[in-house]
N, C-alpha and C. Protein backbone atom coordinates (compact mmCIF):
# COMPACT_ATOMS: atom_id res chain seq x y z
N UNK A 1 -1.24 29.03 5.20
CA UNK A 1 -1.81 27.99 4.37
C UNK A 1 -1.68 26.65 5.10
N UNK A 2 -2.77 25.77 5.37
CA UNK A 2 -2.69 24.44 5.85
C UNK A 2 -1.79 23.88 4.79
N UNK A 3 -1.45 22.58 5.28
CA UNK A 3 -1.02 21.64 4.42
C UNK A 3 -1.85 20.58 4.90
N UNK A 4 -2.39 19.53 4.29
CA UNK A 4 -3.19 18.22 4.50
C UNK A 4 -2.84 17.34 4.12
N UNK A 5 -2.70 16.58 5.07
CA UNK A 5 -1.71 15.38 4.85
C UNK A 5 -2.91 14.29 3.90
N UNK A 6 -2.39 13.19 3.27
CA UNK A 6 -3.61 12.14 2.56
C UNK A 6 -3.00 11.12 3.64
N UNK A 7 -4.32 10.03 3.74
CA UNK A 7 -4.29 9.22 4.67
C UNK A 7 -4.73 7.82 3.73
N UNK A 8 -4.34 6.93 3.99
CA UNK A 8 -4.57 5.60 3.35
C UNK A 8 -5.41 4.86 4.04
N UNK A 9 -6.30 3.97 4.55
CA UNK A 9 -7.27 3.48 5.56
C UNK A 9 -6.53 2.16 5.05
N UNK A 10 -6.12 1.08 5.33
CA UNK A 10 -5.78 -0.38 4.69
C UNK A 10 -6.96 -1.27 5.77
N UNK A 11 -6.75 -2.18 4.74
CA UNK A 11 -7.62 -3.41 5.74
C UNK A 11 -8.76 -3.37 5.59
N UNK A 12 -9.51 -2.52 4.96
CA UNK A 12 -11.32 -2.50 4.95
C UNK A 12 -11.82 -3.82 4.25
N UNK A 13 -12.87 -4.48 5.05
CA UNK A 13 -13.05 -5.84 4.66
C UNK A 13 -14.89 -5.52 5.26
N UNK A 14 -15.56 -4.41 5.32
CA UNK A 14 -16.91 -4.78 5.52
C UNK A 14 -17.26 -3.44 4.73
N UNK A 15 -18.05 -3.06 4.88
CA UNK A 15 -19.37 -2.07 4.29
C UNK A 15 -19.28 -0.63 5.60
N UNK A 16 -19.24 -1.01 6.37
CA UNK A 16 -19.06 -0.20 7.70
C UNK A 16 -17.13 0.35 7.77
N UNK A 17 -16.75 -0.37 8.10
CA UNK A 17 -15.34 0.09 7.80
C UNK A 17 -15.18 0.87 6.51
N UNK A 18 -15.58 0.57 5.35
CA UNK A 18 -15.15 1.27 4.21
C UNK A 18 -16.05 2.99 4.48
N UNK A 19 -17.21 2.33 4.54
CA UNK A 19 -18.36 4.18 5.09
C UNK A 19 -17.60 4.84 5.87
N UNK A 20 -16.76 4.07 6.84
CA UNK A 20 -16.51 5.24 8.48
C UNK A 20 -15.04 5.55 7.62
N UNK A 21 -14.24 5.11 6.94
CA UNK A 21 -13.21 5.50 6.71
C UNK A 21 -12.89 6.92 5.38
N UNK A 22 -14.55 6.48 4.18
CA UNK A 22 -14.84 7.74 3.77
C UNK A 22 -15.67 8.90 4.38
N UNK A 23 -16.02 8.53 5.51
CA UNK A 23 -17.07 9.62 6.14
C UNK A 23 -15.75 10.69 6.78
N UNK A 24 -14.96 10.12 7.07
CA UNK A 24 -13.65 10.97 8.62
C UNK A 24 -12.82 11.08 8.09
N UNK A 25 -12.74 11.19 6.67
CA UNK A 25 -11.79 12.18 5.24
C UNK A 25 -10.32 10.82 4.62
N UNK A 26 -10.44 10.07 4.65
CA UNK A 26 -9.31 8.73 4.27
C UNK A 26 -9.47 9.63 2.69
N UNK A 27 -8.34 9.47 1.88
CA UNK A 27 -7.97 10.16 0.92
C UNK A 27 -7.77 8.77 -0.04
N UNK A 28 -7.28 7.61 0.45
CA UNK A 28 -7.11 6.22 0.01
C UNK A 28 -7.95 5.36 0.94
N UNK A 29 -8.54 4.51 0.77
CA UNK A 29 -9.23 2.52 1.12
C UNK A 29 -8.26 1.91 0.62
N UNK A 30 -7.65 0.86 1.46
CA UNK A 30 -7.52 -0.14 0.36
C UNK A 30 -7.88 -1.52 0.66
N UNK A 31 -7.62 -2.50 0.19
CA UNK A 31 -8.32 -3.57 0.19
C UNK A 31 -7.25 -4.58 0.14
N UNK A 32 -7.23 -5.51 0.43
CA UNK A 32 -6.50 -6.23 1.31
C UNK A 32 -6.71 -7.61 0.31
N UNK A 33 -5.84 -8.51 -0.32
CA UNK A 33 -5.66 -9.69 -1.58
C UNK A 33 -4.52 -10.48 -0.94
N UNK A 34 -4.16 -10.44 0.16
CA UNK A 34 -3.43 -11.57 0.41
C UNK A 34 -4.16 -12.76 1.53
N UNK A 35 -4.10 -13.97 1.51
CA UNK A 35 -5.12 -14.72 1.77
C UNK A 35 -4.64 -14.89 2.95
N UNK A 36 -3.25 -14.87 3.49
CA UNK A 36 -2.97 -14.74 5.11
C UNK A 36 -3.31 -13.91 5.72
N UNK A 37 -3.69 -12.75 5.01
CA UNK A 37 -4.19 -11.30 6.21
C UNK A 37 -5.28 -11.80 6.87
N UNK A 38 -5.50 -11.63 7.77
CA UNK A 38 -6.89 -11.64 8.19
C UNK A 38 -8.02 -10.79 7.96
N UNK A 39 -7.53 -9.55 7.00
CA UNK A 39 -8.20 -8.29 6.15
C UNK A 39 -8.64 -8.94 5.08
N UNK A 40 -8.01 -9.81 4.54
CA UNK A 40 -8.07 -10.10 3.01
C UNK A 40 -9.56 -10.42 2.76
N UNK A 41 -9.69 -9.88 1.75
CA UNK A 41 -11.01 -9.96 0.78
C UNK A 41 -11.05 -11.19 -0.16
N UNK A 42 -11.54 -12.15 0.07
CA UNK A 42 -11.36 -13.08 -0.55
C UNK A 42 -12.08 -13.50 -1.69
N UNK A 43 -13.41 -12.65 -1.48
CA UNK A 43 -14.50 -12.73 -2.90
C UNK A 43 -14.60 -11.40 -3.79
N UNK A 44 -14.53 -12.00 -5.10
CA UNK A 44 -14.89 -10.89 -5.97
C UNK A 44 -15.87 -10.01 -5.62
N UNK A 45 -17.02 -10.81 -5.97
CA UNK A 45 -18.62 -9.69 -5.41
C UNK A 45 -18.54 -9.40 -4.36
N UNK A 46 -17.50 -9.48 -3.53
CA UNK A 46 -17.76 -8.41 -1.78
C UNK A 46 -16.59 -6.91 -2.56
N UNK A 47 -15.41 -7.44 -3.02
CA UNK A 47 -14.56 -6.58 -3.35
C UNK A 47 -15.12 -5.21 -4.19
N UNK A 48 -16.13 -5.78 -5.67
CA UNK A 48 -16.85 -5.30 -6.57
C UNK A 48 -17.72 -4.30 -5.49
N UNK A 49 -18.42 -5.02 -4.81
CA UNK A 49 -19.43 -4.25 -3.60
C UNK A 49 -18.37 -2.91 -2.65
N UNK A 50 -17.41 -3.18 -2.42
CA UNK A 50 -16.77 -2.74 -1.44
C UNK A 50 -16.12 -1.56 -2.22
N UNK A 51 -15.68 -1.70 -3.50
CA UNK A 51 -15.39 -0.75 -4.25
C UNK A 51 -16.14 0.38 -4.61
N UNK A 52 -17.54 -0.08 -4.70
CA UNK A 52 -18.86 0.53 -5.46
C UNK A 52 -19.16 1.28 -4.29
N UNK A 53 -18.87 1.23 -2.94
CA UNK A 53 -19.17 2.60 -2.37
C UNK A 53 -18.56 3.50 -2.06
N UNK A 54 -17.49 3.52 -2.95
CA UNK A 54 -16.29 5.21 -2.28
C UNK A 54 -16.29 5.67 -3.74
N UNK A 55 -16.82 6.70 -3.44
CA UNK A 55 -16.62 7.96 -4.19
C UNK A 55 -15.39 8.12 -4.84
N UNK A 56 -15.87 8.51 -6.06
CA UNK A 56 -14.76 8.86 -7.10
C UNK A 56 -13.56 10.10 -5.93
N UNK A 57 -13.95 10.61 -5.39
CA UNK A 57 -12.75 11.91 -4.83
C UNK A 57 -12.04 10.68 -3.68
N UNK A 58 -12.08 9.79 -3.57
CA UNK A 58 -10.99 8.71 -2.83
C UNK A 58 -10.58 7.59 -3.67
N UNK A 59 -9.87 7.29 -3.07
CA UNK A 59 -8.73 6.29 -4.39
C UNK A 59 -9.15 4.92 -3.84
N UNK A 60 -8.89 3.80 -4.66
CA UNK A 60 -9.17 2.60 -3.97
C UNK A 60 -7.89 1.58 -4.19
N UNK A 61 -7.00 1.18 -3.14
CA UNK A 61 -5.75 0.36 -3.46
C UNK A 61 -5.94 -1.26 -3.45
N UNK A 62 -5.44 -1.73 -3.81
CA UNK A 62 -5.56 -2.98 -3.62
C UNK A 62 -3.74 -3.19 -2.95
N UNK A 63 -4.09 -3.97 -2.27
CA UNK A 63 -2.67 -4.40 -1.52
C UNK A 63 -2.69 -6.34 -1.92
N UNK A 64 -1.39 -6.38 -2.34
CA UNK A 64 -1.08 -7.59 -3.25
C UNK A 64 0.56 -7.91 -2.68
N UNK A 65 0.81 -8.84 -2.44
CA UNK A 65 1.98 -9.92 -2.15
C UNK A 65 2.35 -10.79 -3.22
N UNK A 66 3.31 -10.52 -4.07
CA UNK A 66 4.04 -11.41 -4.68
C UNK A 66 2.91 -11.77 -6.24
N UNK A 67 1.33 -10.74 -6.31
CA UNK A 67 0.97 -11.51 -7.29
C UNK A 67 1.36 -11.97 -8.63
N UNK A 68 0.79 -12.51 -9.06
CA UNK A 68 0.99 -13.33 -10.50
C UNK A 68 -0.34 -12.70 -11.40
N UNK A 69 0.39 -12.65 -13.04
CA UNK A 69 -0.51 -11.53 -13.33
C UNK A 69 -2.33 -12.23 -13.49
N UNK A 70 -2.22 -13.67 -13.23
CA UNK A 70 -3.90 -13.98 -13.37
C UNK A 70 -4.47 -13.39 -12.36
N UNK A 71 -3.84 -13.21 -11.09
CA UNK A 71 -4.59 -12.65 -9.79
C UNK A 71 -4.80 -11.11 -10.13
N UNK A 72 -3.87 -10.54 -10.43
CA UNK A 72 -4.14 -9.16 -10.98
C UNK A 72 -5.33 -8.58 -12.07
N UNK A 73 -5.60 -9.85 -12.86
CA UNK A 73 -6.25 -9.23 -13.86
C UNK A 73 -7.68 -9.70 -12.99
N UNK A 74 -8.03 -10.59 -12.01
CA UNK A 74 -8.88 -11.40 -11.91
C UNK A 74 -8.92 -10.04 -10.28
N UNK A 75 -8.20 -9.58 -9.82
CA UNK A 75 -9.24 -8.51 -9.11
C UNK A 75 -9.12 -7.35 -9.67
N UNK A 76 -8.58 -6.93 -10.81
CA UNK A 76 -8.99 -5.38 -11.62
C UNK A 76 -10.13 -5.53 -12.04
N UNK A 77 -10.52 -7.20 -12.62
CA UNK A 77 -11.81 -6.96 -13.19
C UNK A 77 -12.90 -6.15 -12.41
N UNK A 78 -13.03 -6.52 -11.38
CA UNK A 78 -13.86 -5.90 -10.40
C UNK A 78 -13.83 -4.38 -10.08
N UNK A 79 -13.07 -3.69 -10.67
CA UNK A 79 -13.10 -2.10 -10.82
C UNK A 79 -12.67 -1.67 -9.88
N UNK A 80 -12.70 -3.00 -8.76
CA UNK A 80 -12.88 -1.75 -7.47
C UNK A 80 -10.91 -1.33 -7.06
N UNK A 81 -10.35 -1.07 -8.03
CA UNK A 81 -8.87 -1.07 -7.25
C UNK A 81 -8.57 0.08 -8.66
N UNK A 82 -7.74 1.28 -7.86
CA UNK A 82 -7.58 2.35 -8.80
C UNK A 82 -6.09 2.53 -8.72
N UNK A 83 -5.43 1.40 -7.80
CA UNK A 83 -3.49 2.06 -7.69
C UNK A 83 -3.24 0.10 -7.02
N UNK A 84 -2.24 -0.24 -6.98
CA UNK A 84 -1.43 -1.05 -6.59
C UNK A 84 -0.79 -0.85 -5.59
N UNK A 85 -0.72 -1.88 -4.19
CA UNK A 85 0.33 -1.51 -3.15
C UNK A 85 1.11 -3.19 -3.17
N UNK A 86 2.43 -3.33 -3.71
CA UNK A 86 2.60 -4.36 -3.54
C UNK A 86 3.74 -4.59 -2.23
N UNK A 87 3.47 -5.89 -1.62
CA UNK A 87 4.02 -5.28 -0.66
C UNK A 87 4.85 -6.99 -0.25
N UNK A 88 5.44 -7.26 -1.43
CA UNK A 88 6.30 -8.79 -1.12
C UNK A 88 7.53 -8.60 -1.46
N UNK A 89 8.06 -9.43 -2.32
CA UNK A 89 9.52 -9.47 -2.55
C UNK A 89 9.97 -9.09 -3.93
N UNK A 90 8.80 -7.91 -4.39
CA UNK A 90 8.41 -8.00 -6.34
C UNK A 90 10.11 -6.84 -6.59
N UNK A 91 10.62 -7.59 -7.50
CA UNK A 91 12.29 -7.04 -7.96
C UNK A 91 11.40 -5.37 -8.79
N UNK A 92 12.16 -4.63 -8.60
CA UNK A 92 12.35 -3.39 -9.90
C UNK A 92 11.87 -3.94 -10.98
N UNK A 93 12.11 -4.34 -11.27
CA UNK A 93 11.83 -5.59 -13.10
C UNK A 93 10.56 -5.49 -12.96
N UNK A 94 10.12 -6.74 -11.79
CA UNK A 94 8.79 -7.06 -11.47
C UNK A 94 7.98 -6.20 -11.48
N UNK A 95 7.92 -5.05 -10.94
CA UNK A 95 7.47 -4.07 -10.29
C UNK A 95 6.48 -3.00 -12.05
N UNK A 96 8.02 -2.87 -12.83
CA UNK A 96 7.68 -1.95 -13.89
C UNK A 96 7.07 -3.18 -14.65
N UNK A 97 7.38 -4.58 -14.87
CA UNK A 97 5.96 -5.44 -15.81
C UNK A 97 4.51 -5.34 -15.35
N UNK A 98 4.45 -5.01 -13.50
CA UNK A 98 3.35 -4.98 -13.87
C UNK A 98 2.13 -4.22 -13.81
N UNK A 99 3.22 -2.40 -13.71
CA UNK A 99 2.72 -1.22 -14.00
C UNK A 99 2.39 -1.39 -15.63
N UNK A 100 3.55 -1.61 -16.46
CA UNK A 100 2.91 -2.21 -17.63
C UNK A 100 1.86 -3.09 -18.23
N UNK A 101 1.76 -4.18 -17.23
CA UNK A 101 0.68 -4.95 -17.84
C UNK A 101 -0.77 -4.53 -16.92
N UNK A 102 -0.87 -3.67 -15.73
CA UNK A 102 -2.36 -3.35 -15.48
C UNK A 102 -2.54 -2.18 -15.76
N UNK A 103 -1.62 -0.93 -16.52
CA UNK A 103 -2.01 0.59 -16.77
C UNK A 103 -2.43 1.26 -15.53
N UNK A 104 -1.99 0.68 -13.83
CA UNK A 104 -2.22 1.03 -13.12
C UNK A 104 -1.32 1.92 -12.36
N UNK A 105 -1.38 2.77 -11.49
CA UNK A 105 -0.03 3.51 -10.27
C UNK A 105 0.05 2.13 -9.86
N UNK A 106 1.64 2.38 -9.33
CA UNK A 106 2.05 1.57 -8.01
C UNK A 106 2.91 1.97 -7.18
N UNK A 107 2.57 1.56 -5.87
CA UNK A 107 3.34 1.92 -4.55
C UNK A 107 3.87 0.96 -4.47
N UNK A 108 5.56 0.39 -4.28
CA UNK A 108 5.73 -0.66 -3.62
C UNK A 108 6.53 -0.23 -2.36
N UNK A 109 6.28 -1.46 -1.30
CA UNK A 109 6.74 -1.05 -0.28
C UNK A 109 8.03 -1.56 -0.03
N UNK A 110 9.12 -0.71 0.68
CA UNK A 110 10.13 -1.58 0.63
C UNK A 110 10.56 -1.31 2.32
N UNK A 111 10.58 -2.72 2.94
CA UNK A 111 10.96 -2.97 4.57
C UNK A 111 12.46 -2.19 4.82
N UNK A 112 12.12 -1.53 5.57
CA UNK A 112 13.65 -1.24 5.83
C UNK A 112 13.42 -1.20 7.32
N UNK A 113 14.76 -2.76 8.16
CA UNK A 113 15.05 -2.62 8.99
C UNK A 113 16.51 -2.24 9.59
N UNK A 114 16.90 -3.12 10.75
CA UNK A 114 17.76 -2.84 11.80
C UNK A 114 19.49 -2.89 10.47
N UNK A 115 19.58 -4.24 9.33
CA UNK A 115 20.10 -4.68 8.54
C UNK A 115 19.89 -3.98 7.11
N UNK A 116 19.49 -2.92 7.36
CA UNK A 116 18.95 -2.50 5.93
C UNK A 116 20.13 -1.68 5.60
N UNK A 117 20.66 -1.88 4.07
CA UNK A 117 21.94 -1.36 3.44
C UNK A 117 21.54 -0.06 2.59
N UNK A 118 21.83 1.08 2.75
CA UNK A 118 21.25 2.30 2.29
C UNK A 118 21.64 2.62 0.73
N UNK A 119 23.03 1.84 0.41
CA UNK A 119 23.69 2.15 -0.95
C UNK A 119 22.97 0.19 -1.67
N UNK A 120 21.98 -0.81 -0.94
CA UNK A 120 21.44 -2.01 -1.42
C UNK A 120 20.06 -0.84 -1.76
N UNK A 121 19.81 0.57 -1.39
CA UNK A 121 18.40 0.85 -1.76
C UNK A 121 18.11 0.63 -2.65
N UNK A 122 16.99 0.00 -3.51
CA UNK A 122 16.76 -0.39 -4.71
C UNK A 122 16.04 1.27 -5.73
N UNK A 123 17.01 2.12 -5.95
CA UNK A 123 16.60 3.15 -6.32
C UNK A 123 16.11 3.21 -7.88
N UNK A 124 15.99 2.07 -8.82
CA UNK A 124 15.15 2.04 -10.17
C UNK A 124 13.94 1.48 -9.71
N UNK A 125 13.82 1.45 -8.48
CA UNK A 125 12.24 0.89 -8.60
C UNK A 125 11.18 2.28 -8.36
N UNK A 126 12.39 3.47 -7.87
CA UNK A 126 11.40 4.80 -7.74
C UNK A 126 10.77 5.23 -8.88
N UNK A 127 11.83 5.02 -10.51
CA UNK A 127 11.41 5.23 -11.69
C UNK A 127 10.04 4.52 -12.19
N UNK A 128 9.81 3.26 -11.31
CA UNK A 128 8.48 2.71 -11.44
C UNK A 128 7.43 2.81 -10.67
N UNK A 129 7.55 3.37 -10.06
CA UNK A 129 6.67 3.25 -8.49
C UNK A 129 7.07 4.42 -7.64
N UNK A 130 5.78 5.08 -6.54
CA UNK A 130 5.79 5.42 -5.57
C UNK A 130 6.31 4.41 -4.10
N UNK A 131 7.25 4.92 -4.19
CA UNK A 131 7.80 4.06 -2.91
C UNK A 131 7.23 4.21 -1.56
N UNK A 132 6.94 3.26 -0.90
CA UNK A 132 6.46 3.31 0.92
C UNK A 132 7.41 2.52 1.63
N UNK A 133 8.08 3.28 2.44
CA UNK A 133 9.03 2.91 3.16
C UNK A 133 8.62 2.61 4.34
N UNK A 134 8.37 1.10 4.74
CA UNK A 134 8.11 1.05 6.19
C UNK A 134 9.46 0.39 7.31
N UNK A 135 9.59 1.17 8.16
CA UNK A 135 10.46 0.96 9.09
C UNK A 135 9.96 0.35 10.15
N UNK A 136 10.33 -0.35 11.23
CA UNK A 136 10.42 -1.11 11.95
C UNK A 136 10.90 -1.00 13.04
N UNK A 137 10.87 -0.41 14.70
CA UNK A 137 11.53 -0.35 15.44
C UNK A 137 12.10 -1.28 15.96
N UNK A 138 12.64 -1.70 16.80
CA UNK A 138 13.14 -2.95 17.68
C UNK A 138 12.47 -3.46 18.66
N UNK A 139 11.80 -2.14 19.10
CA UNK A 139 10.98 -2.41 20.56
C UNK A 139 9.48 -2.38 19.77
N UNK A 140 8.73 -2.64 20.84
CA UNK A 140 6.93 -2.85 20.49
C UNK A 140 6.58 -1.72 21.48
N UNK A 141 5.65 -1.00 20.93
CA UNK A 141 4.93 -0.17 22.20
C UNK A 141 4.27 -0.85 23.09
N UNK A 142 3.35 -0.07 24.19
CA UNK A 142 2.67 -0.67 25.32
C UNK A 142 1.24 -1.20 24.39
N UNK A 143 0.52 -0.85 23.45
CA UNK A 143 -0.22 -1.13 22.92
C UNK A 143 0.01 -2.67 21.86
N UNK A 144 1.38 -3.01 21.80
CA UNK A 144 1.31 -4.14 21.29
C UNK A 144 1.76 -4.06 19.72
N UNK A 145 1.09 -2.91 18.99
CA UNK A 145 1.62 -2.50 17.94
C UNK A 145 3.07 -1.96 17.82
N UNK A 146 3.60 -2.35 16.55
CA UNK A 146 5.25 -2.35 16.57
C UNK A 146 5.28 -0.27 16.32
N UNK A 147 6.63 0.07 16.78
CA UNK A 147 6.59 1.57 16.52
C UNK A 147 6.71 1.37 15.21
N UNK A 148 6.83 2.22 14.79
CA UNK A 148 7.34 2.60 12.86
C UNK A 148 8.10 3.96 13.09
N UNK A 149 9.04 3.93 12.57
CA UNK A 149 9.90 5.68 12.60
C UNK A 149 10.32 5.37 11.10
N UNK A 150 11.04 6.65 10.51
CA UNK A 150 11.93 6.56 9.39
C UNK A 150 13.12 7.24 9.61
N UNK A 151 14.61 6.53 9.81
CA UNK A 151 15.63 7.28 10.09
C UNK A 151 16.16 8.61 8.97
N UNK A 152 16.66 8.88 9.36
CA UNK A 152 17.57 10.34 8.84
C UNK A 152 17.89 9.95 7.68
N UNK A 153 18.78 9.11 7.99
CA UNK A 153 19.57 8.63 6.09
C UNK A 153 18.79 8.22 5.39
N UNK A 154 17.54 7.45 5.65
CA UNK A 154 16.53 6.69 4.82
C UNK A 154 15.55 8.02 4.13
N UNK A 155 15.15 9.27 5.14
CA UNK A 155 14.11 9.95 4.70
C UNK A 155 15.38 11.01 3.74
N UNK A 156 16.30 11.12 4.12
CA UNK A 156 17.32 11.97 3.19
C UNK A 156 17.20 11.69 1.71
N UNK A 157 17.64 9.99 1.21
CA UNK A 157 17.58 9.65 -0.13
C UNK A 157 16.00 9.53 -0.59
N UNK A 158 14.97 9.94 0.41
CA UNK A 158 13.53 9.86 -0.56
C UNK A 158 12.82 11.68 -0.07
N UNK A 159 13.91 12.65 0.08
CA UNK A 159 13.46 13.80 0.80
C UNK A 159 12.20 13.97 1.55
N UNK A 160 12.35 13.38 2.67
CA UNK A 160 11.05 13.40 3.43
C UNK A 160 11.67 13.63 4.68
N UNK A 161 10.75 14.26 5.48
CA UNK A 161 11.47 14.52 6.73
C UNK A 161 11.73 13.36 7.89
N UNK A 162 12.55 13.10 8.66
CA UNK A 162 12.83 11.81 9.46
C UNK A 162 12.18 11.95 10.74
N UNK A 163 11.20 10.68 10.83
CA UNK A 163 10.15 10.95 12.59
C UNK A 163 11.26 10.12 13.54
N UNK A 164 10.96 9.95 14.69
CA UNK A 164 11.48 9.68 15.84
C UNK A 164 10.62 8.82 16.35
């Protein structure tokens, strides 16, 4: 039996990126609401547009920093976001108000680096959320992009297996 992994595409900010990322099987889009990204979607009617072409069998995320719930309600309107990735400094608390106040999933992400305290894991925020654990190597590859691994002890308390 295969197993198939789901893949998230982040960053889609044109019409072409969103097509090539449902054409070559992305299981998630998401869309990008923070105004420093250089991804970020900054207009409703591109977002609304950008939403309106992926197929119901792919999910559409919106990725959000620290929002406040007018920003939330002001890009749900637009349909085009089917899960939450928040990815700032939002507390457990934060996190379940505002699975409560959009009736939406949420992923939040939580940084774990070189300083990261394994018994500080914030483990009531799993009761609210799908957690994404992004790790951080020390070094940068030759490509410029930072590595990402997940150590042993970190993938232990979320049972996932630990990469290298």
């Amino acid at each position: 039996m295969k197993t198939m992994v789901e893949a998230k595409i982040c960053g889609l900010s044109t019409p072409e990126t969103v097509d090539a990322a449902v054409r070559f099987g992305a299981r998630w889009v998401g869309f990008v609401t923070y105004p420093r990204s250089p991804r970020h979607v900054a207009a409703n009617d591109l977002l609304k547009a950008l939403g309106a072409r992926v197929p119901t069998s792919v999910g559409r995320v919106g990725l959000f920093v620290d929002p406040d719930d007018a920003l939330l309600d002001e890009r749900l309107a637009t349909g085009a976001i089917d899960m939450l990735q928040l990815h700032g400094a939002e507390t457990p608390e934060r996190v379940a108000t505002i699975k409560a106040h959009t009736g939406k999933p949420v992923m939040k992400v939580i940084k774990v680096g070189p300083s990261f305290a394994l018994v500080a894991f914030p483990t009531t925020t799993l009761a609210v959320a799908l957690p994404l654990v992004q790790t951080v190597a020390s070094r940068v590859s030759i490509t410029g992009v930072p590595n990402f691994f997940l150590s042993a002890d970190v993938a232990s308390v979320l049972s996932v297996p630990p990469t290298a």
